[in-house]
ModelCIF file with pLDDT and N, C-alpha, C, O atoms, coordinates in Angstrom:
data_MODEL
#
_entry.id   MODEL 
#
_entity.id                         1 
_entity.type                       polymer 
_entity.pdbx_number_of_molecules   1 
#
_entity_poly.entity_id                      1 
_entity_poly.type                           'polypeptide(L)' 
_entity_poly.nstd_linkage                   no 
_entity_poly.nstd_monomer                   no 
_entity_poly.pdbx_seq_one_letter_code       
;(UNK)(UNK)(UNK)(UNK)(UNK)(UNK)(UNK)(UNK)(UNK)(UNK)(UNK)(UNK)(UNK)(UNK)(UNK)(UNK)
(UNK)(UNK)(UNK)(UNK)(UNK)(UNK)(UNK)(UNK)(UNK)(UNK)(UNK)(UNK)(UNK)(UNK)
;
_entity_poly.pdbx_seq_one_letter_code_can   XXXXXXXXXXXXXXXXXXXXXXXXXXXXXX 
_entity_poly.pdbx_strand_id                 A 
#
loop_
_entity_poly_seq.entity_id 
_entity_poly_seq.num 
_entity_poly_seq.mon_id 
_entity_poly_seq.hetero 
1 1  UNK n 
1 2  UNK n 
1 3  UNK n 
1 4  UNK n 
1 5  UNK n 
1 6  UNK n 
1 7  UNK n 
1 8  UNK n 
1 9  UNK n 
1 10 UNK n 
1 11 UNK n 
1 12 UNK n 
1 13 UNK n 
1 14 UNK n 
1 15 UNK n 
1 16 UNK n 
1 17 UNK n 
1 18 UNK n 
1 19 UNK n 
1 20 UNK n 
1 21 UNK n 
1 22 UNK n 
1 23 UNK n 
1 24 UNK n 
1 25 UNK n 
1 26 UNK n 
1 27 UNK n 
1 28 UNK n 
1 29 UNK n 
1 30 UNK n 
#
_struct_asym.id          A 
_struct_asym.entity_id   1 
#
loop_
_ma_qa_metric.id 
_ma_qa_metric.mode 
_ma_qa_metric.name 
_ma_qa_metric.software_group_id 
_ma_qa_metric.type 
1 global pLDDT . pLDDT 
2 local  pLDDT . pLDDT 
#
_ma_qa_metric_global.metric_id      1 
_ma_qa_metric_global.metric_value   95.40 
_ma_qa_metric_global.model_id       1 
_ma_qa_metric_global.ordinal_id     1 
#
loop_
_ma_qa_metric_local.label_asym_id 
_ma_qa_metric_local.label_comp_id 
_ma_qa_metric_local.label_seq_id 
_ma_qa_metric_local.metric_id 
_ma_qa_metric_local.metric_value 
_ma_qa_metric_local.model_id 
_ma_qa_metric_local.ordinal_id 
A UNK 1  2 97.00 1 1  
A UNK 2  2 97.00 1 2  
A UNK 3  2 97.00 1 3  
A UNK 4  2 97.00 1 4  
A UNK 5  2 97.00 1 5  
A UNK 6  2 97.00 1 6  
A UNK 7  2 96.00 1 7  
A UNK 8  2 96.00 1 8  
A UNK 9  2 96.00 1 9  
A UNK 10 2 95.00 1 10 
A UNK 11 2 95.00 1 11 
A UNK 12 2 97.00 1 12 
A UNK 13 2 97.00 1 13 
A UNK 14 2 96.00 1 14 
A UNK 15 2 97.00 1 15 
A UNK 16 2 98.00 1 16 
A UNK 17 2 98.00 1 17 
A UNK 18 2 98.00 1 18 
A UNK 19 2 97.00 1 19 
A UNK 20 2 97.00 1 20 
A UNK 21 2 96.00 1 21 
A UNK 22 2 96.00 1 22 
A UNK 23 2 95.00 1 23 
A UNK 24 2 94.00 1 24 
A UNK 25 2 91.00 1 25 
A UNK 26 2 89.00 1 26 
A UNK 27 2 90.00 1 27 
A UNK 28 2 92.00 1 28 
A UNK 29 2 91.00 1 29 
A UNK 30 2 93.00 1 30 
#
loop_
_atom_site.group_PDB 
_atom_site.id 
_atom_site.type_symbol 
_atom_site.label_atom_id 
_atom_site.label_alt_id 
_atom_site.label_comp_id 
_atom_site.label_asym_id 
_atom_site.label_entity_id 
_atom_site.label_seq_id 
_atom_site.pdbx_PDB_ins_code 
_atom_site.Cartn_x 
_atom_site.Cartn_y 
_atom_site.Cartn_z 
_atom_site.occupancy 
_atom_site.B_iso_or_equiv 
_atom_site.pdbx_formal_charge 
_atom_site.auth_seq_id 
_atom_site.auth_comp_id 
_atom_site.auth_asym_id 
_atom_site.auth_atom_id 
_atom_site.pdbx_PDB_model_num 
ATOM 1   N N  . UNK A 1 1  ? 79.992 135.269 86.293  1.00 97.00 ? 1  UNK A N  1 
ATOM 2   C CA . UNK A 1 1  ? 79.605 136.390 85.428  1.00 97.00 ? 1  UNK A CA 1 
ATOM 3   C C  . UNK A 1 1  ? 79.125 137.576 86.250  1.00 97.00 ? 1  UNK A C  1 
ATOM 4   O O  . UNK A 1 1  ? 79.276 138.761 85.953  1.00 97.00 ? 1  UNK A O  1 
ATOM 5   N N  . UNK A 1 2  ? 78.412 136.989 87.528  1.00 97.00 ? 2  UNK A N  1 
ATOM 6   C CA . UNK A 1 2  ? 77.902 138.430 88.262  1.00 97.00 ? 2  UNK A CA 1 
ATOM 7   C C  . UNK A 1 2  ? 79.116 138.854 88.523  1.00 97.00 ? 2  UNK A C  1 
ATOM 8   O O  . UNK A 1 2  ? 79.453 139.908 87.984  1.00 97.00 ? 2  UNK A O  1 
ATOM 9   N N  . UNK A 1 3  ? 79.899 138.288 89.239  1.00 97.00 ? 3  UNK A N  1 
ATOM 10  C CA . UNK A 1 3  ? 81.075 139.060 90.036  1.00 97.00 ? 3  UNK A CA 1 
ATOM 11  C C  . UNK A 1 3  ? 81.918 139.671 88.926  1.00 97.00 ? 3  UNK A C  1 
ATOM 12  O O  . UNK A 1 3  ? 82.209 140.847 89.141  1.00 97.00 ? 3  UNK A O  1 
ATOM 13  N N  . UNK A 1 4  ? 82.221 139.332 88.182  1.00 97.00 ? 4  UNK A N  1 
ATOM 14  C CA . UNK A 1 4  ? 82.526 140.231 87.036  1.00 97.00 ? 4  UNK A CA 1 
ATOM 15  C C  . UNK A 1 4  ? 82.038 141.502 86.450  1.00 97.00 ? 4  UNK A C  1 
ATOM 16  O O  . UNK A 1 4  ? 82.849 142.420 86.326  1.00 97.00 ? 4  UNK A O  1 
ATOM 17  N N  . UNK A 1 5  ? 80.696 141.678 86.042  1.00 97.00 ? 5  UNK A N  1 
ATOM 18  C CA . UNK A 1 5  ? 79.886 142.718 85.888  1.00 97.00 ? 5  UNK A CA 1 
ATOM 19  C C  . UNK A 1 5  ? 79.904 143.562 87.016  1.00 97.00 ? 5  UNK A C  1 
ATOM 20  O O  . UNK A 1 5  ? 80.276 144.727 86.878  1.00 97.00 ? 5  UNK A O  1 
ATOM 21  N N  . UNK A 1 6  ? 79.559 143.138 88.089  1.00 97.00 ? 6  UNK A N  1 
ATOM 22  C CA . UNK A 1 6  ? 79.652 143.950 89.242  1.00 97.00 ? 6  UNK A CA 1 
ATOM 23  C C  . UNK A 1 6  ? 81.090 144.989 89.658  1.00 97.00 ? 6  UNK A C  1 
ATOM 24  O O  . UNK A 1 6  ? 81.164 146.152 90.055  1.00 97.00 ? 6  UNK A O  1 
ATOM 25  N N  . UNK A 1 7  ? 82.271 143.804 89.307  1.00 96.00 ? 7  UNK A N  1 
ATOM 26  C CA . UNK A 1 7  ? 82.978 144.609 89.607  1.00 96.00 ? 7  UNK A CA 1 
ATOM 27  C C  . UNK A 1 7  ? 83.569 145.721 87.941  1.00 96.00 ? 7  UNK A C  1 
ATOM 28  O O  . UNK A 1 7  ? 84.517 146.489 88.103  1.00 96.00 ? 7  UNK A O  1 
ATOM 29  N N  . UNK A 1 8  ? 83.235 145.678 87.251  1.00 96.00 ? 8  UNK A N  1 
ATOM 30  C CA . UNK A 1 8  ? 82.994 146.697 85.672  1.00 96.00 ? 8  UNK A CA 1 
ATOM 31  C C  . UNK A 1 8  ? 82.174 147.360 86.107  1.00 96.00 ? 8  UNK A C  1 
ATOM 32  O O  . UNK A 1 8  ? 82.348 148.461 85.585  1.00 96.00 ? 8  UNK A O  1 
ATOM 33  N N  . UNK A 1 9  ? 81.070 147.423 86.981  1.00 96.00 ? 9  UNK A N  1 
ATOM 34  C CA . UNK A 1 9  ? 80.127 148.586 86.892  1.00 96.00 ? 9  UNK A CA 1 
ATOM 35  C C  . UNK A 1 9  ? 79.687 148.841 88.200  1.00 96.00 ? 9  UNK A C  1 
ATOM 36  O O  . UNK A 1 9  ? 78.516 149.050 88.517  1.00 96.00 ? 9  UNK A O  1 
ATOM 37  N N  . UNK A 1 10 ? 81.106 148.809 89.301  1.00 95.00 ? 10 UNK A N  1 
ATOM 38  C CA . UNK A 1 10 ? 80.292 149.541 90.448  1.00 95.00 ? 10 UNK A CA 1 
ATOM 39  C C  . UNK A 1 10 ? 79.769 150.799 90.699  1.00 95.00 ? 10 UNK A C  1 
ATOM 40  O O  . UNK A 1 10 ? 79.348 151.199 91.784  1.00 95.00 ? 10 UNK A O  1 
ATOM 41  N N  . UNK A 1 11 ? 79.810 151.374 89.708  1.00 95.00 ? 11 UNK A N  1 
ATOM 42  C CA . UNK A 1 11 ? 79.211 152.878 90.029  1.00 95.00 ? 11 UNK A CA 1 
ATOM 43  C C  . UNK A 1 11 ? 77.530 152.572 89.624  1.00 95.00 ? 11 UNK A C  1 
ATOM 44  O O  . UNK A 1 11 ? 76.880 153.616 89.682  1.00 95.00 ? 11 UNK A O  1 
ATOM 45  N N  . UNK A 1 12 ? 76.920 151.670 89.330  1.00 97.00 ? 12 UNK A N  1 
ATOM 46  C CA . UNK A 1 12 ? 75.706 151.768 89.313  1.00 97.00 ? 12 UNK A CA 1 
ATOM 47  C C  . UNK A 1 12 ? 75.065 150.209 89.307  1.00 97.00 ? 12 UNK A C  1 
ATOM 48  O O  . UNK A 1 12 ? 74.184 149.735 88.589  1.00 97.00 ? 12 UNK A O  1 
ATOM 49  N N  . UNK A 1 13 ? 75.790 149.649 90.302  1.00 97.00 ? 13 UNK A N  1 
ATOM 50  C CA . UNK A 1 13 ? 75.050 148.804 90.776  1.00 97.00 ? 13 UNK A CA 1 
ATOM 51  C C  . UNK A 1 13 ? 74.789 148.719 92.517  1.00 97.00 ? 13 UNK A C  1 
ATOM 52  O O  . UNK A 1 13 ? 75.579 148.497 93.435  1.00 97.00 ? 13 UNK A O  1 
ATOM 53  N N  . UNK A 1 14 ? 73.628 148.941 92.502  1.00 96.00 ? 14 UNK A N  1 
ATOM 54  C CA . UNK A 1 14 ? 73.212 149.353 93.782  1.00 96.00 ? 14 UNK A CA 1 
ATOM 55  C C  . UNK A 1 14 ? 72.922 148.127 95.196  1.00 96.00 ? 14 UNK A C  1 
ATOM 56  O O  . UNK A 1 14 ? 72.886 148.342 96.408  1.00 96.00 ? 14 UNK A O  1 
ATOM 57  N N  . UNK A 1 15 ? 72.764 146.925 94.474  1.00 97.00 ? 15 UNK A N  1 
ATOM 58  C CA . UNK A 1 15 ? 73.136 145.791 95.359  1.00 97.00 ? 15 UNK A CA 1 
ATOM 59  C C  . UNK A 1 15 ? 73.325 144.519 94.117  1.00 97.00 ? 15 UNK A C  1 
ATOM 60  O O  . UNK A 1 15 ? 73.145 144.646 92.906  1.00 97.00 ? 15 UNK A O  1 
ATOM 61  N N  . UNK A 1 16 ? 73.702 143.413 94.800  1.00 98.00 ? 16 UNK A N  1 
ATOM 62  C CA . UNK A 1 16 ? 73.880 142.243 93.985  1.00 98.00 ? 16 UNK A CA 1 
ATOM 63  C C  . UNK A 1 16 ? 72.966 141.398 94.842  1.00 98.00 ? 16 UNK A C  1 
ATOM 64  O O  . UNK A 1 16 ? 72.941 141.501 96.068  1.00 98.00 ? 16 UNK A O  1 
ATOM 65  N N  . UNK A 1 17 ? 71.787 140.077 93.755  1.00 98.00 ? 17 UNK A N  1 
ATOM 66  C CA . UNK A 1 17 ? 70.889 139.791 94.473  1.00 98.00 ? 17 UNK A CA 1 
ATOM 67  C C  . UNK A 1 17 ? 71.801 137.965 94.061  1.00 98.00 ? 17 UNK A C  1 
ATOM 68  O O  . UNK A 1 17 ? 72.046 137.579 92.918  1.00 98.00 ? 17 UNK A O  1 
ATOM 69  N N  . UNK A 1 18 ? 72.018 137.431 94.942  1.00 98.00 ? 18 UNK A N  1 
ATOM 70  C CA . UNK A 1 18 ? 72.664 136.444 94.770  1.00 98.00 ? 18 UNK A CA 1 
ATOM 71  C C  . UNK A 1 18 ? 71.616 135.090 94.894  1.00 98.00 ? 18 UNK A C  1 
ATOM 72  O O  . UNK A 1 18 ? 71.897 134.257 95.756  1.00 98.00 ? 18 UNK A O  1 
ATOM 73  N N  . UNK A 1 19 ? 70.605 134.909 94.174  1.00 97.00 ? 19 UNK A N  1 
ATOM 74  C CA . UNK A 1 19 ? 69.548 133.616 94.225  1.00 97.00 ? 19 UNK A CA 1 
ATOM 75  C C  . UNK A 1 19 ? 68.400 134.508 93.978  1.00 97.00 ? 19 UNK A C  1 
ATOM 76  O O  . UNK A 1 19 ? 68.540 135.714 94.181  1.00 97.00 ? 19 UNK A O  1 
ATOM 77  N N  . UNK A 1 20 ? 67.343 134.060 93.584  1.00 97.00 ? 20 UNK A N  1 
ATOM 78  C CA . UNK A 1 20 ? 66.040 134.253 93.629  1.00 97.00 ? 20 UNK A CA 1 
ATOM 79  C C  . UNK A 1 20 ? 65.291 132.963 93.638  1.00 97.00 ? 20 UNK A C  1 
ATOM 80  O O  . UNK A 1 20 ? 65.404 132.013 92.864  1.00 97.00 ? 20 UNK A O  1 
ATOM 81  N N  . UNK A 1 21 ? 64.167 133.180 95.104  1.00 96.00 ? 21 UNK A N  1 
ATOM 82  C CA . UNK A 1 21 ? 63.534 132.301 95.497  1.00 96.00 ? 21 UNK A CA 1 
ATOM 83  C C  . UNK A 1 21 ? 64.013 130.504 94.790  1.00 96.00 ? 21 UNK A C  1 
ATOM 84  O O  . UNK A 1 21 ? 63.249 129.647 94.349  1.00 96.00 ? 21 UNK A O  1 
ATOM 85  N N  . UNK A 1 22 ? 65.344 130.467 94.913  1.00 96.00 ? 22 UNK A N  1 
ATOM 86  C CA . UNK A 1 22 ? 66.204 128.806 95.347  1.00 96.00 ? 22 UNK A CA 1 
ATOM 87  C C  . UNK A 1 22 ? 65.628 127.951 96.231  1.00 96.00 ? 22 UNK A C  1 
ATOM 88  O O  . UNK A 1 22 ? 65.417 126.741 96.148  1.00 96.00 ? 22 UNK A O  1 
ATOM 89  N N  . UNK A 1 23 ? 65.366 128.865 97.224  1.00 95.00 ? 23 UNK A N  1 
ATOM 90  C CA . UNK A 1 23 ? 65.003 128.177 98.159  1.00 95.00 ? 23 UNK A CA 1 
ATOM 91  C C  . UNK A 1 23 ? 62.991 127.042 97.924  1.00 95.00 ? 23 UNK A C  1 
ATOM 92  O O  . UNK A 1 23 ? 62.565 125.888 97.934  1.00 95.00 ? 23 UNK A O  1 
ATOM 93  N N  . UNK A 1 24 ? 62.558 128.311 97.775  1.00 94.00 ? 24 UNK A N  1 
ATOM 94  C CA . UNK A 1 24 ? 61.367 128.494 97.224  1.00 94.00 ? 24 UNK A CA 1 
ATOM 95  C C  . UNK A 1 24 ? 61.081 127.035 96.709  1.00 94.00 ? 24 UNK A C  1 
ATOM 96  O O  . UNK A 1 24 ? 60.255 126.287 97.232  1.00 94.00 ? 24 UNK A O  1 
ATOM 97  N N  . UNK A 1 25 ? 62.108 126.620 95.276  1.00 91.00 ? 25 UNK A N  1 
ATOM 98  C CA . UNK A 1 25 ? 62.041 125.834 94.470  1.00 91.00 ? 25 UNK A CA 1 
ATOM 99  C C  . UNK A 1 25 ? 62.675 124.347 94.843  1.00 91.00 ? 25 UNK A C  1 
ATOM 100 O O  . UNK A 1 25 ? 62.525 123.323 94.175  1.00 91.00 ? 25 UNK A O  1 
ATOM 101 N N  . UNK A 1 26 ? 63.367 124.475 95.988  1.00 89.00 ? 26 UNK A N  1 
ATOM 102 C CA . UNK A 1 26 ? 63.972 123.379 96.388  1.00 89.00 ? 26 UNK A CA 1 
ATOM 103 C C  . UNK A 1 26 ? 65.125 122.963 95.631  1.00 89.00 ? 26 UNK A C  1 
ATOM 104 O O  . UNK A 1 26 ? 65.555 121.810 95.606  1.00 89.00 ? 26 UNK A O  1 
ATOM 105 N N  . UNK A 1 27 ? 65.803 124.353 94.764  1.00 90.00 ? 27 UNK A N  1 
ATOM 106 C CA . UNK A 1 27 ? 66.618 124.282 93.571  1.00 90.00 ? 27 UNK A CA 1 
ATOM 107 C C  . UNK A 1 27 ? 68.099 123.834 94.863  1.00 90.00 ? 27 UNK A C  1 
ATOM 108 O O  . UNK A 1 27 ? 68.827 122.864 94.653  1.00 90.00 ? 27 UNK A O  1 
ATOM 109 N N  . UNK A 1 28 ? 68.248 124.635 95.949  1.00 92.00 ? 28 UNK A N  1 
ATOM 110 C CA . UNK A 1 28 ? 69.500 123.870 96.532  1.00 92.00 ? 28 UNK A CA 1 
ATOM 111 C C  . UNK A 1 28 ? 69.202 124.238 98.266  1.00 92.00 ? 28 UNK A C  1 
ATOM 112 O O  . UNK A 1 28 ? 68.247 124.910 98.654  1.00 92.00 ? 28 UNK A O  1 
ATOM 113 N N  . UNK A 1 29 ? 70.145 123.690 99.068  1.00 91.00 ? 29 UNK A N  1 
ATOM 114 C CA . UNK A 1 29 ? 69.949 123.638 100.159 1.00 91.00 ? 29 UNK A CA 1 
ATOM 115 C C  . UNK A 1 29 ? 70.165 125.052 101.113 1.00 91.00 ? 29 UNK A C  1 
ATOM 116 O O  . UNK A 1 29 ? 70.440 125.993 100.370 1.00 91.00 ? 29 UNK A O  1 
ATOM 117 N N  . UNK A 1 30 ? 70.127 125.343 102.161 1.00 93.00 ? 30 UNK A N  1 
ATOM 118 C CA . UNK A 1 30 ? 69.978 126.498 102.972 1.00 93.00 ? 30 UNK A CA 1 
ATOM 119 C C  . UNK A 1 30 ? 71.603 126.508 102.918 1.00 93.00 ? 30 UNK A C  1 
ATOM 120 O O  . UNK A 1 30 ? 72.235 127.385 103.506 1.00 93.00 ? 30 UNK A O  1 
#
C-alpha cells in the first residue's frame, strides 16, 4: 500500500518511513 501511494503522490511526499521503532519492539529482525 505504501509503495503505491507513494508512487500516486510523489509530488508531496517528502520521504517514505519504512518501520517505526520494529526494532525497538522485537517485532522483526535487523
Amino acid at each position: 500500500t505504501t509503495i503505491r501511494l507513494a508512487k500516486e503522490n510523489k509530488d508531496i511526499i517528502e520521504t517514505v518511513v519504512v518501520g517505526n521503532e520494529a526494532l525497538l519492539r522485537n517485532d522483526v529482525s535487523a
